[in-house]
N, C-alpha and C. Protein backbone atom coordinates (compact mmCIF):
# COMPACT_ATOMS: atom_id res chain seq x y z
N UNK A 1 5.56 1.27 17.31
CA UNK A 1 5.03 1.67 16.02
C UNK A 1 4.72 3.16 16.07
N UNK A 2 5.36 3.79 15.03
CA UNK A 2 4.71 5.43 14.82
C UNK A 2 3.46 5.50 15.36
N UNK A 3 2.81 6.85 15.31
CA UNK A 3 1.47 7.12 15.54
C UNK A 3 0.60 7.04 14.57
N UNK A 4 1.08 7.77 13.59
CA UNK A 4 0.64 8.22 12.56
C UNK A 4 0.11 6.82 11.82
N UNK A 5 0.94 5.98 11.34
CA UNK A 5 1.10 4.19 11.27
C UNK A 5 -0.49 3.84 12.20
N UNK A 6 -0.27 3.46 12.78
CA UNK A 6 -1.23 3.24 14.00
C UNK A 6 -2.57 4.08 14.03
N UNK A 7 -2.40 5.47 13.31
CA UNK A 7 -3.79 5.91 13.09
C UNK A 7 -4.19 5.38 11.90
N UNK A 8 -3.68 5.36 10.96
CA UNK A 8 -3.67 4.81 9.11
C UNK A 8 -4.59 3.57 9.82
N UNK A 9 -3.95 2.64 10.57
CA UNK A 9 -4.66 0.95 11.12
C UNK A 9 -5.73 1.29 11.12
N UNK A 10 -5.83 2.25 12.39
CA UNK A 10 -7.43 2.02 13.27
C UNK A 10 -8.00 2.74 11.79
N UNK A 11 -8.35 3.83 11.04
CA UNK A 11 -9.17 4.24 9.91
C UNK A 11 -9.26 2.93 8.96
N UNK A 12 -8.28 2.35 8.87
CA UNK A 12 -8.75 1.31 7.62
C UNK A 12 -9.26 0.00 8.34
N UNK A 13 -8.90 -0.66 9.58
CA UNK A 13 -9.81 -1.46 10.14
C UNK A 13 -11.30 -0.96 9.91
N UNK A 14 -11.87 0.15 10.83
CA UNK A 14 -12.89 0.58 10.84
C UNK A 14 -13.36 0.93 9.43
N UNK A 15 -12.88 1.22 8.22
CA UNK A 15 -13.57 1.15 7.05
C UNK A 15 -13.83 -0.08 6.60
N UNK A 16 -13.93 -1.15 7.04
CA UNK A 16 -14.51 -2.43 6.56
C UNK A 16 -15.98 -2.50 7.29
N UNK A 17 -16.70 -3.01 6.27
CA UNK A 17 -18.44 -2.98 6.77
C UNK A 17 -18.53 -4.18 8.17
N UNK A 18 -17.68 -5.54 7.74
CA UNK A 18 -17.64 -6.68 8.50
C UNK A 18 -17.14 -5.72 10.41
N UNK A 19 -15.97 -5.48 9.96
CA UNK A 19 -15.48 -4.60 10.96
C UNK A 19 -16.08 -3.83 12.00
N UNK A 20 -16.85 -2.81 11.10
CA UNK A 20 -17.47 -2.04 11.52
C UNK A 20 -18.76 -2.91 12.56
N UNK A 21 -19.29 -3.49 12.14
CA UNK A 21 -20.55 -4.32 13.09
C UNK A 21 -19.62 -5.00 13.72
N UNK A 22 -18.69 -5.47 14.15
CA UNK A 22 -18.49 -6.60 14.98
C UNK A 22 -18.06 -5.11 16.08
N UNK A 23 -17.67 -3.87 15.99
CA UNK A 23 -17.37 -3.14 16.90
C UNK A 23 -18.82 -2.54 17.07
N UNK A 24 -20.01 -2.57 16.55
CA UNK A 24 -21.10 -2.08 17.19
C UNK A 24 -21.43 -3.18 17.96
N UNK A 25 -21.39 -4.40 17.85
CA UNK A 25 -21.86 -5.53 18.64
C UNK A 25 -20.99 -5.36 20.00
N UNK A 26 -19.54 -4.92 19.89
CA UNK A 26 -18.70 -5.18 21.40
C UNK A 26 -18.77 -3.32 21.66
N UNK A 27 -19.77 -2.78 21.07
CA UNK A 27 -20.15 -1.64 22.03
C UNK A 27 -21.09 -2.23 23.34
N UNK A 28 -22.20 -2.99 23.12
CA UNK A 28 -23.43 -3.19 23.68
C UNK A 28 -22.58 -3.91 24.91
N UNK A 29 -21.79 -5.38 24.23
CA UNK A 29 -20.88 -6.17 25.62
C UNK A 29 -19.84 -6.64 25.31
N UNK A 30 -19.29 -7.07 25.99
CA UNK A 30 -17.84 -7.97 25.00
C UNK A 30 -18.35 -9.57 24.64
N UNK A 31 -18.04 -10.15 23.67
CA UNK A 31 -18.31 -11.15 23.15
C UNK A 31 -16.87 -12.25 23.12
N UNK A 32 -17.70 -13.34 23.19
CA UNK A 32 -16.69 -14.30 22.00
C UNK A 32 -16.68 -14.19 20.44
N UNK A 33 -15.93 -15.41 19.88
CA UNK A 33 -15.91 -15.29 18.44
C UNK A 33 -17.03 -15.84 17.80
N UNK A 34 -17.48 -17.57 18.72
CA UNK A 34 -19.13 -17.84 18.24
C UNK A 34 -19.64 -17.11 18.17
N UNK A 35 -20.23 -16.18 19.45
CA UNK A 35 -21.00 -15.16 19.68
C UNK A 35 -21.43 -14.37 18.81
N UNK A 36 -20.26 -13.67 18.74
CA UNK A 36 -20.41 -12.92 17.19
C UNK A 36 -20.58 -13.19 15.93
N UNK A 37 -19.70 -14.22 15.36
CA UNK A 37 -20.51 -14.91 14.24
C UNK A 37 -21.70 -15.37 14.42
N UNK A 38 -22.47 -15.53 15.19
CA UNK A 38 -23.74 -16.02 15.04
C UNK A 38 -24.62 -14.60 14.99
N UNK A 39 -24.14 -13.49 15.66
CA UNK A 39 -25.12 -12.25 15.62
C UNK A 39 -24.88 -12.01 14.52
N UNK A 40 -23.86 -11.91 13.95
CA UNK A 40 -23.33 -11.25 12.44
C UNK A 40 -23.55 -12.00 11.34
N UNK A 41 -23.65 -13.42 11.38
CA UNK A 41 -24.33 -14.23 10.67
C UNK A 41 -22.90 -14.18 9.61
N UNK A 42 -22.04 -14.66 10.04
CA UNK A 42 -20.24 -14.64 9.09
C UNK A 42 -19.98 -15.80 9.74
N UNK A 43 -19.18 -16.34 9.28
CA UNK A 43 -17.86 -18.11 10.07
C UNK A 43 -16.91 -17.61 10.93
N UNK A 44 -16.44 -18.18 11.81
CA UNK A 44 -16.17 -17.93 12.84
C UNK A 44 -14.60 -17.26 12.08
N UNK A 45 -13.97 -18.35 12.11
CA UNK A 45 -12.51 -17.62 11.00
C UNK A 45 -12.85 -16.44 10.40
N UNK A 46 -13.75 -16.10 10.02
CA UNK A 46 -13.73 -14.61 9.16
C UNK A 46 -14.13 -13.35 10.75
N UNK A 47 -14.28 -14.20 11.37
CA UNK A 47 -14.80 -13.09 12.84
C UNK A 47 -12.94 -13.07 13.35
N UNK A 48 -12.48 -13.63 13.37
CA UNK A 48 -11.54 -13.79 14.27
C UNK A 48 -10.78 -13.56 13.11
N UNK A 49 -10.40 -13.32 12.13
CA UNK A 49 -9.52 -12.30 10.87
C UNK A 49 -9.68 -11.26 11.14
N UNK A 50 -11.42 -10.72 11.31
CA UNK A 50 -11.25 -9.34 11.64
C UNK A 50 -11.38 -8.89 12.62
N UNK A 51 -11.41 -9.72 13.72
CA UNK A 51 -10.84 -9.37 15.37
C UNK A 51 -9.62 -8.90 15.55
N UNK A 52 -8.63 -9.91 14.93
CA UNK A 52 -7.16 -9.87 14.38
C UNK A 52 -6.72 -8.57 14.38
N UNK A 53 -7.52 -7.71 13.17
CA UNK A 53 -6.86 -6.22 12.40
C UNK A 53 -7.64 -5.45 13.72
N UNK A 54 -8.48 -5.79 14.04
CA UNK A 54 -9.28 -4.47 15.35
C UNK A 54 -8.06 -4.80 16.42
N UNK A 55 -7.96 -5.64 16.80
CA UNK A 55 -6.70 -5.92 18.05
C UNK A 55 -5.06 -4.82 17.46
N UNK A 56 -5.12 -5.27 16.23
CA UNK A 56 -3.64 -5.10 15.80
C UNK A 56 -3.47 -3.27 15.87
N UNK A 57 -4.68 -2.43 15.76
CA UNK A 57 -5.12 -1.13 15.66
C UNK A 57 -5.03 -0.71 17.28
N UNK A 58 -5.11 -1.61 18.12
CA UNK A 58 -5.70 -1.00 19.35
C UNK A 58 -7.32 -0.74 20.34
N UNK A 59 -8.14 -1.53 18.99
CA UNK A 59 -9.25 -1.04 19.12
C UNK A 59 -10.53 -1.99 19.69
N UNK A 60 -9.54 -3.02 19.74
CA UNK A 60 -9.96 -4.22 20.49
C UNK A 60 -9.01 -4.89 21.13
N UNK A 61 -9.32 -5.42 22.58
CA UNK A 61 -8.44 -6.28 23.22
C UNK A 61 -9.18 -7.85 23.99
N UNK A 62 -8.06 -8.83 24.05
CA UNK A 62 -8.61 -10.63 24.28
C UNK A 62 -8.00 -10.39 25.22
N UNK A 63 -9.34 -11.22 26.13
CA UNK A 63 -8.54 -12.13 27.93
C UNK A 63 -9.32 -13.48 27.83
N UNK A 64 -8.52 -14.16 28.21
CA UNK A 64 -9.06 -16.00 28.10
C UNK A 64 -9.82 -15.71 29.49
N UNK A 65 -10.82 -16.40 29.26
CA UNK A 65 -12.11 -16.81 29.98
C UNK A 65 -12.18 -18.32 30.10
N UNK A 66 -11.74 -19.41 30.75
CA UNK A 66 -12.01 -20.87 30.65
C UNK A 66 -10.86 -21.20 29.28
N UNK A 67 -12.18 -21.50 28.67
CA UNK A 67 -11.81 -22.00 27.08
C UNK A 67 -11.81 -20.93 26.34
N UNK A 68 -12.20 -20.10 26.39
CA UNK A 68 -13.07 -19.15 25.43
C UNK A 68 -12.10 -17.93 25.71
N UNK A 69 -11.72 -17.11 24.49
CA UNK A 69 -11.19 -15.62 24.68
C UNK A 69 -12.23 -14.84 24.13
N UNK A 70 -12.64 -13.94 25.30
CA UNK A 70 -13.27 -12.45 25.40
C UNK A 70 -13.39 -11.52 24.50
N UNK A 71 -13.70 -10.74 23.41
CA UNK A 71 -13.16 -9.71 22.98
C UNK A 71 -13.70 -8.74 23.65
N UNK A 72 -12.95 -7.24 23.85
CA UNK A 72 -14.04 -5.69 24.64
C UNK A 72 -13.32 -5.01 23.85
N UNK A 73 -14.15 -4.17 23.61
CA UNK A 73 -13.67 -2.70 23.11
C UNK A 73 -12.95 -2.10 23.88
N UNK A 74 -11.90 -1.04 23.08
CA UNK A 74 -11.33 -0.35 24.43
C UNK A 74 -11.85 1.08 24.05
N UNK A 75 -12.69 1.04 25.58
CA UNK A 75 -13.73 2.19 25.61
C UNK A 75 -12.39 3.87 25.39
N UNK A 76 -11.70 3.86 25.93
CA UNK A 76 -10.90 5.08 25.45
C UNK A 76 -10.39 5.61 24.07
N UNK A 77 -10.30 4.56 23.43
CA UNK A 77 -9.64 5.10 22.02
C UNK A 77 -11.33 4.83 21.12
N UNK A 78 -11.87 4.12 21.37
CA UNK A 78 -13.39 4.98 20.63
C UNK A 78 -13.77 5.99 21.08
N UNK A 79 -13.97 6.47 22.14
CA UNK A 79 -14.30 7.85 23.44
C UNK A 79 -13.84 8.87 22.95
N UNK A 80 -12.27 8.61 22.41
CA UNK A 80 -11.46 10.22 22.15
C UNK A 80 -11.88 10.29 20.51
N UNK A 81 -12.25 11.54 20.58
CA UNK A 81 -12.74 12.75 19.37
C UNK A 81 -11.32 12.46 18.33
N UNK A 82 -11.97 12.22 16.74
CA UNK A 82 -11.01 11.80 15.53
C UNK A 82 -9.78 13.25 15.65
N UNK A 83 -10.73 14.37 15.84
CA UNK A 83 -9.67 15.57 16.27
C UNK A 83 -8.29 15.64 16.85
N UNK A 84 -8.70 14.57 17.92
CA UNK A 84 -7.36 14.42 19.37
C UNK A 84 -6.86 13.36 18.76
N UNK A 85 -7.23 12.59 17.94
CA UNK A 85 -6.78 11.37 17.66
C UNK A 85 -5.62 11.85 16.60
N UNK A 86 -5.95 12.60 15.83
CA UNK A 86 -5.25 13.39 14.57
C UNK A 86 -3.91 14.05 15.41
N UNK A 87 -4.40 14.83 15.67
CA UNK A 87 -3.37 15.53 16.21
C UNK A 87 -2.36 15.45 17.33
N UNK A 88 -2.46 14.44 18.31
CA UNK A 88 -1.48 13.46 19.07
C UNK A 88 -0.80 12.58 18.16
N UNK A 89 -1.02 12.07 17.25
CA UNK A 89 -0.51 11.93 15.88
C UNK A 89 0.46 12.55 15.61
N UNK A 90 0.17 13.60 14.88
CA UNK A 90 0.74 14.58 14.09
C UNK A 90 2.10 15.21 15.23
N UNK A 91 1.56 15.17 16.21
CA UNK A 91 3.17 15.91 17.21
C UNK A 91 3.67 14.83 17.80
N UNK A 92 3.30 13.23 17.80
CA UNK A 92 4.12 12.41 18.23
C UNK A 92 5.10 11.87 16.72
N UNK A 93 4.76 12.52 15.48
CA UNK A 93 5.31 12.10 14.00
C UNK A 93 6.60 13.13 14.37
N UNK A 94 5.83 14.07 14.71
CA UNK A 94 7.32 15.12 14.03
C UNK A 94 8.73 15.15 15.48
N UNK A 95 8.85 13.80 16.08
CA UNK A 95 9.97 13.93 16.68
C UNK A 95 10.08 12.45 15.53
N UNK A 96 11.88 12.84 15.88
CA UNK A 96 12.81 11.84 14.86
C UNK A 96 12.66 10.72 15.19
N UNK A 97 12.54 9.36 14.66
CA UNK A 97 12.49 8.27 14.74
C UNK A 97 14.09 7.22 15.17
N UNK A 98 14.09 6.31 15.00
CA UNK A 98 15.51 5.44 16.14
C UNK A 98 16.54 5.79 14.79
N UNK A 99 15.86 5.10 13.41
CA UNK A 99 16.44 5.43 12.27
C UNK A 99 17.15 6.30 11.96
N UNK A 100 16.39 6.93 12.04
CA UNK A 100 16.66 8.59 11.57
C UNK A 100 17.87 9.44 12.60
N UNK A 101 17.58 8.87 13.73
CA UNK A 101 18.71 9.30 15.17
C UNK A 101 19.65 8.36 14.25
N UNK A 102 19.94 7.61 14.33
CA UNK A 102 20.98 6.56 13.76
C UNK A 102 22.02 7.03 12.72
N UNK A 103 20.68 7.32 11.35
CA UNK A 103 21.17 7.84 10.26
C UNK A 103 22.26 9.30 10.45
N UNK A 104 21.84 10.29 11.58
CA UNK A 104 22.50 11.07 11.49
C UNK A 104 23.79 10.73 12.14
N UNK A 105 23.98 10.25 13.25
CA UNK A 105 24.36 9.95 14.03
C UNK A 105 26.39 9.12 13.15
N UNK A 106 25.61 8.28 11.79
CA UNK A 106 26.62 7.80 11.54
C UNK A 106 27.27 8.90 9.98
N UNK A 107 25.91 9.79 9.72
CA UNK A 107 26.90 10.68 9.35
C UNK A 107 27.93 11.69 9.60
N UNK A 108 27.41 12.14 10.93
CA UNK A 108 28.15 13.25 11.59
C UNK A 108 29.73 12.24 12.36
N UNK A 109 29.20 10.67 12.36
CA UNK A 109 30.99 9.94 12.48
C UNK A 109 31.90 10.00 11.40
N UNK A 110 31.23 10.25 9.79
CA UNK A 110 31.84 10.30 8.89
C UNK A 110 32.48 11.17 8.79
N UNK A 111 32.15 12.06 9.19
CA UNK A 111 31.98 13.61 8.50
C UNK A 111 33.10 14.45 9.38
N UNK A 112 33.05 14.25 10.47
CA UNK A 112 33.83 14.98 11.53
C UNK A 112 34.78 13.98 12.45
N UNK A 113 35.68 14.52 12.41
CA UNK A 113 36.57 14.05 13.06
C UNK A 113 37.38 14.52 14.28
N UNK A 114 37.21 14.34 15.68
CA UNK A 114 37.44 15.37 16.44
C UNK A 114 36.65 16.81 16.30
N UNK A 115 35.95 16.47 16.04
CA UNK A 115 34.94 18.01 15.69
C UNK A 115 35.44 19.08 14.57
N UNK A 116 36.59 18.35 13.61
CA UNK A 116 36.76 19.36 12.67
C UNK A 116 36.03 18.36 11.25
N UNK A 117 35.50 19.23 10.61
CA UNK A 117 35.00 18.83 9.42
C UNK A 117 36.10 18.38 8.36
N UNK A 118 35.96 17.00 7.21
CA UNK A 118 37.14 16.33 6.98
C UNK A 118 36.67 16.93 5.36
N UNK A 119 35.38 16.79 5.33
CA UNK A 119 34.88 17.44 4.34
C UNK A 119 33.73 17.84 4.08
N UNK A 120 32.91 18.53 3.19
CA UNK A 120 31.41 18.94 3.25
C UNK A 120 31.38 17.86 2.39
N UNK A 121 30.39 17.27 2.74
CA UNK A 121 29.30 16.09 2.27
C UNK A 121 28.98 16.14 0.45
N UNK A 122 28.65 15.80 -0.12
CA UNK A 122 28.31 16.19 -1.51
C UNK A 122 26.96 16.18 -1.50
N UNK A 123 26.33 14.90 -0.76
CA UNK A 123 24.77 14.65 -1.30
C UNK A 123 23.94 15.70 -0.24
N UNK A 124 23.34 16.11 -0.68
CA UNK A 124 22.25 17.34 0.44
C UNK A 124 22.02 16.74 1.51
N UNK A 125 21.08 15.81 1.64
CA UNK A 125 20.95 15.50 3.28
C UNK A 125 21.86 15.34 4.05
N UNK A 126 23.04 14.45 3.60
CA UNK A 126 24.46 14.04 4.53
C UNK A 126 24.53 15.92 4.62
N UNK A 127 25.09 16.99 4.00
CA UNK A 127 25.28 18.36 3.77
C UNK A 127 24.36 18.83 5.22
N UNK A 128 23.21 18.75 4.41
CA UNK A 128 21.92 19.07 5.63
C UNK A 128 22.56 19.03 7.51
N UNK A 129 22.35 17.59 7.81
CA UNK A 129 22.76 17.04 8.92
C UNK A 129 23.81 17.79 9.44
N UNK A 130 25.20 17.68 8.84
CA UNK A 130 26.70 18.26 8.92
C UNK A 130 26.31 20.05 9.12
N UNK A 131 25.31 20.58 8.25
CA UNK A 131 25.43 21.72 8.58
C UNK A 131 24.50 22.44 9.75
N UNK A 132 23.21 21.72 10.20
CA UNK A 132 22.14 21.62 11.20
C UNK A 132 23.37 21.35 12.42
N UNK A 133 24.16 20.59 12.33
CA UNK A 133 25.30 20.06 13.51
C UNK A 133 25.98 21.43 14.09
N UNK A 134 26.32 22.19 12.80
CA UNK A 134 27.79 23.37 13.36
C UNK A 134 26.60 24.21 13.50
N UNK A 135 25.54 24.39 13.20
CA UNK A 135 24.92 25.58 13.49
C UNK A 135 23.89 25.34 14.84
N UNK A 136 23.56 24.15 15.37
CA UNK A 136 23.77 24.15 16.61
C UNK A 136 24.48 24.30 17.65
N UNK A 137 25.74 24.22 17.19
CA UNK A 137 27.27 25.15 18.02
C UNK A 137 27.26 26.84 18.44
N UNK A 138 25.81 27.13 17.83
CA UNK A 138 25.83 28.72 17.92
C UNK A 138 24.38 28.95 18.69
N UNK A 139 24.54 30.11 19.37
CA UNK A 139 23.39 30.56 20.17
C UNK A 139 22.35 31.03 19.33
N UNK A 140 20.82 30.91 19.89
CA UNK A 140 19.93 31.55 19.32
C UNK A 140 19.68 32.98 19.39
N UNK A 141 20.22 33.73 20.41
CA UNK A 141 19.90 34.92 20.28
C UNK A 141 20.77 36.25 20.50
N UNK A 142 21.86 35.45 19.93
CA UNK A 142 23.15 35.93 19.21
C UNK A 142 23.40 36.73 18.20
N UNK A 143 23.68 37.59 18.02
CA UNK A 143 24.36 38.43 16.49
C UNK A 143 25.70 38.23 16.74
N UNK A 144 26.13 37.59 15.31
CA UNK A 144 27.47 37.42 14.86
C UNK A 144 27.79 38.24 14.34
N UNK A 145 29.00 38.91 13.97
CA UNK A 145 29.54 39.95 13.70
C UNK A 145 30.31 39.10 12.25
N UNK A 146 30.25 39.39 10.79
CA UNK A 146 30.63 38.21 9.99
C UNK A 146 32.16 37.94 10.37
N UNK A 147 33.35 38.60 10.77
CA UNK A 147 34.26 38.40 11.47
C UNK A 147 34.42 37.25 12.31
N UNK A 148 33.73 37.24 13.78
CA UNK A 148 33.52 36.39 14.82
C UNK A 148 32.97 34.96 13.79
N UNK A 149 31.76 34.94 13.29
CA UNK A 149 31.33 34.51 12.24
C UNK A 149 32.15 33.60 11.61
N UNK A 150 33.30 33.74 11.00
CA UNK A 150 33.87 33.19 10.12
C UNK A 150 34.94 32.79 11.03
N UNK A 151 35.65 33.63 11.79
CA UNK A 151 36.59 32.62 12.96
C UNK A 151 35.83 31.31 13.63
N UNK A 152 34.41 31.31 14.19
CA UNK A 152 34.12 30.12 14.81
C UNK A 152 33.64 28.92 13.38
N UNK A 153 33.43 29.57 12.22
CA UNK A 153 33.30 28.51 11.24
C UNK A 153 34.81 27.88 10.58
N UNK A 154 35.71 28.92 11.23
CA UNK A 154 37.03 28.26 10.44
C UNK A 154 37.28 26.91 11.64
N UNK A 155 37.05 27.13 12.67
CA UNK A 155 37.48 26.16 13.96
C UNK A 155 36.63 24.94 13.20
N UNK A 156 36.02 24.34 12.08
CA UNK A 156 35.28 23.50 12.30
C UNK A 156 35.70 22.82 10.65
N UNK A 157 36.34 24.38 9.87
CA UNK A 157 36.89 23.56 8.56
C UNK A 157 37.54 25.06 8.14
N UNK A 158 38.56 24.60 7.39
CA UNK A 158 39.04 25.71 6.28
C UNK A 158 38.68 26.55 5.45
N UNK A 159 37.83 26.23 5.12
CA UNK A 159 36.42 26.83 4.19
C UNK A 159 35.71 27.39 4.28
N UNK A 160 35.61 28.16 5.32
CA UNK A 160 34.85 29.00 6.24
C UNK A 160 33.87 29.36 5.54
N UNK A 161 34.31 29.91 4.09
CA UNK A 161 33.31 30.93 3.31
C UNK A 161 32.11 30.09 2.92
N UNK A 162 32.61 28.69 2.59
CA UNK A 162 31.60 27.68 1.81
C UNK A 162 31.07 27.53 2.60
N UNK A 163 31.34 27.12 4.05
CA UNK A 163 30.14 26.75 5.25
C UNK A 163 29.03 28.22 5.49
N UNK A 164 29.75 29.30 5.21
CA UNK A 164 28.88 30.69 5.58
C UNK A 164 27.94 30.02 4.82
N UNK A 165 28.17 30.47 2.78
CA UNK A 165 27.45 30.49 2.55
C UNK A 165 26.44 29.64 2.74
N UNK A 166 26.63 27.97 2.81
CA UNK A 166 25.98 26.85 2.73
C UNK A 166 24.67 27.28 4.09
N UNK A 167 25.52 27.94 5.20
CA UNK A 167 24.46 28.18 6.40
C UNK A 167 23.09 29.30 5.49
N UNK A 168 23.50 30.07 4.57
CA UNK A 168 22.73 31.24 4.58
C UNK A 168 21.83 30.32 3.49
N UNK A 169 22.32 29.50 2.75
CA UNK A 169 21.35 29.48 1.31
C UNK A 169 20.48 27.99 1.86
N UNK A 170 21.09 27.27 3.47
CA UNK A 170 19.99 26.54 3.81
C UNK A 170 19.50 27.07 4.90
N UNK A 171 18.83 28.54 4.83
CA UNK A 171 18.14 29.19 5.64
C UNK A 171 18.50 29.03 7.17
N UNK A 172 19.46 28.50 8.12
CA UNK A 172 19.98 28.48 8.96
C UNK A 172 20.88 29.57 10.02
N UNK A 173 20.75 30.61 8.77
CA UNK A 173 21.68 31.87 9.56
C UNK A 173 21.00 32.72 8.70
N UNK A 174 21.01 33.99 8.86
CA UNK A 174 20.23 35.26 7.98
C UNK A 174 21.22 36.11 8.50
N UNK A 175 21.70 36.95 7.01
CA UNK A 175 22.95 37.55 7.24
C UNK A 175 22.31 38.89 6.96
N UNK A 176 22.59 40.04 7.95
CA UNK A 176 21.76 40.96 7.48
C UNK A 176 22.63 42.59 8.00
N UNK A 177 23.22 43.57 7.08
CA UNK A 177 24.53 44.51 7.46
C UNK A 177 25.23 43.78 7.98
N UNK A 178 26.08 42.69 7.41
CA UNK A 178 27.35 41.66 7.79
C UNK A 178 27.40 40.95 9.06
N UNK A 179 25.91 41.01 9.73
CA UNK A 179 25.52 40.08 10.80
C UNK A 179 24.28 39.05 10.44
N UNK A 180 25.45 38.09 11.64
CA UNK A 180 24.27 36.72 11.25
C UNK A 180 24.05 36.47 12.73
N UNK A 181 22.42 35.64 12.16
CA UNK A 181 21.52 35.79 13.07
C UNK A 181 21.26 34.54 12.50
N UNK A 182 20.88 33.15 13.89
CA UNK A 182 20.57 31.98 13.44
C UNK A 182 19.23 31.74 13.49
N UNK A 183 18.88 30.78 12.87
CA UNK A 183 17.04 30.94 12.24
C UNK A 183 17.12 28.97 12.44
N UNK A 184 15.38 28.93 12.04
CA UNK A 184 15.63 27.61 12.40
C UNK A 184 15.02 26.55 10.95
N UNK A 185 15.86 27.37 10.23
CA UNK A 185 15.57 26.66 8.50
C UNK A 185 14.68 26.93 8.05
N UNK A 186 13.68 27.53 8.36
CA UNK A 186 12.42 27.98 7.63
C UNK A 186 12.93 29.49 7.02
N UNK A 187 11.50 29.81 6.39
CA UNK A 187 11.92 31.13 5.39
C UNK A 187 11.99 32.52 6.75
N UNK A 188 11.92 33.35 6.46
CA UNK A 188 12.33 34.33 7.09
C UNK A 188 11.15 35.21 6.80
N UNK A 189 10.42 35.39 8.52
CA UNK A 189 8.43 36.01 8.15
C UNK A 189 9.00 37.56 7.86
């Protein structure tokens, strides 16, 4: 499961009031489900619904005891600061997902054939992908000469000019006195 997913859980588990006390109660020790319904003064099924969503978050874990399963907190992911929690998040989001590897993966089979382009894509993202592809074929700290430039874009399609431009107007190359310089899609500081 994403991170990000998985942080959304644990915030909305923990915004339930029921919730919330059954994790101050398995601060003090770990409990059963009687246990706790009887401190919390709730039915046992409604303890063990919202044991359920605390488990499903991470934020509680069961070990059978006899008859009886355990619940404990897991002292580390209450321990770590909402800060670290956010932001291990946020940089485990921004790598690509299986999907998303996939998705490109079966456009760039469409799209290229033997490594020559059969055609530019129509819809932007398929476009996107196809053109993120040839402009990883080029070094970062390179000046192209628009010459050189347009010979290694013809090796990839006929159209050389349409791929230039397509590189420059999706911020991928910055053409500047008839040299290009590759960028990494963002605007230009």
């Amino acid at each position: 499961m994403q991170a990000e997913t998985m942080l959304v859980k644990l915030f909305k588990a923990l915004g339930d009031h029921s919730r919330l006390e059954i994790v101050k109660a398995l601060i003090k020790k770990p409990m059963y489900v009687e246990i706790l319904a009887q401190c919390l003064q709730l039915n046992a099924s409604t303890v063990s619904f919202h044991l359920k969503k605390l488990q499903e978050c991470g934020l509680v874990t069961a070990s059978r005891e006899q008859y009886y399963m355990v619940y404990t907190l897991e002292d580390s992911l209450i321990a770590t600061p909402i800060k670290t929690l956010i932001a291990n998040a946020s940089n485990l989001e921004t790598a690509p997902n299986d999907k998303e590897k996939e998705y490109q993966t079966k456009v760039l089979s469409t799209f290229l054939v033997n490594g020559k382009l059969t055609r530019l894509p129509i819809q932007r993202k398929k476009r996107r992908i196809i053109l993120e592809y040839i402009a990883g074929q080029f070094a970062w700290d390179t000046a192209y000469p628009e010459r050189e430039f347009s010979l290694s874009l013809s090796e990839f399609h006929e159209d050389f000019c349409t791929l230039r431009r397509e590189m420059i107007c999706e911020k991928l190359f910055l053409r500047k006195d008839a040299i290009y310089y590759r960028m990494d899609g963002q605007s230009p500081s």
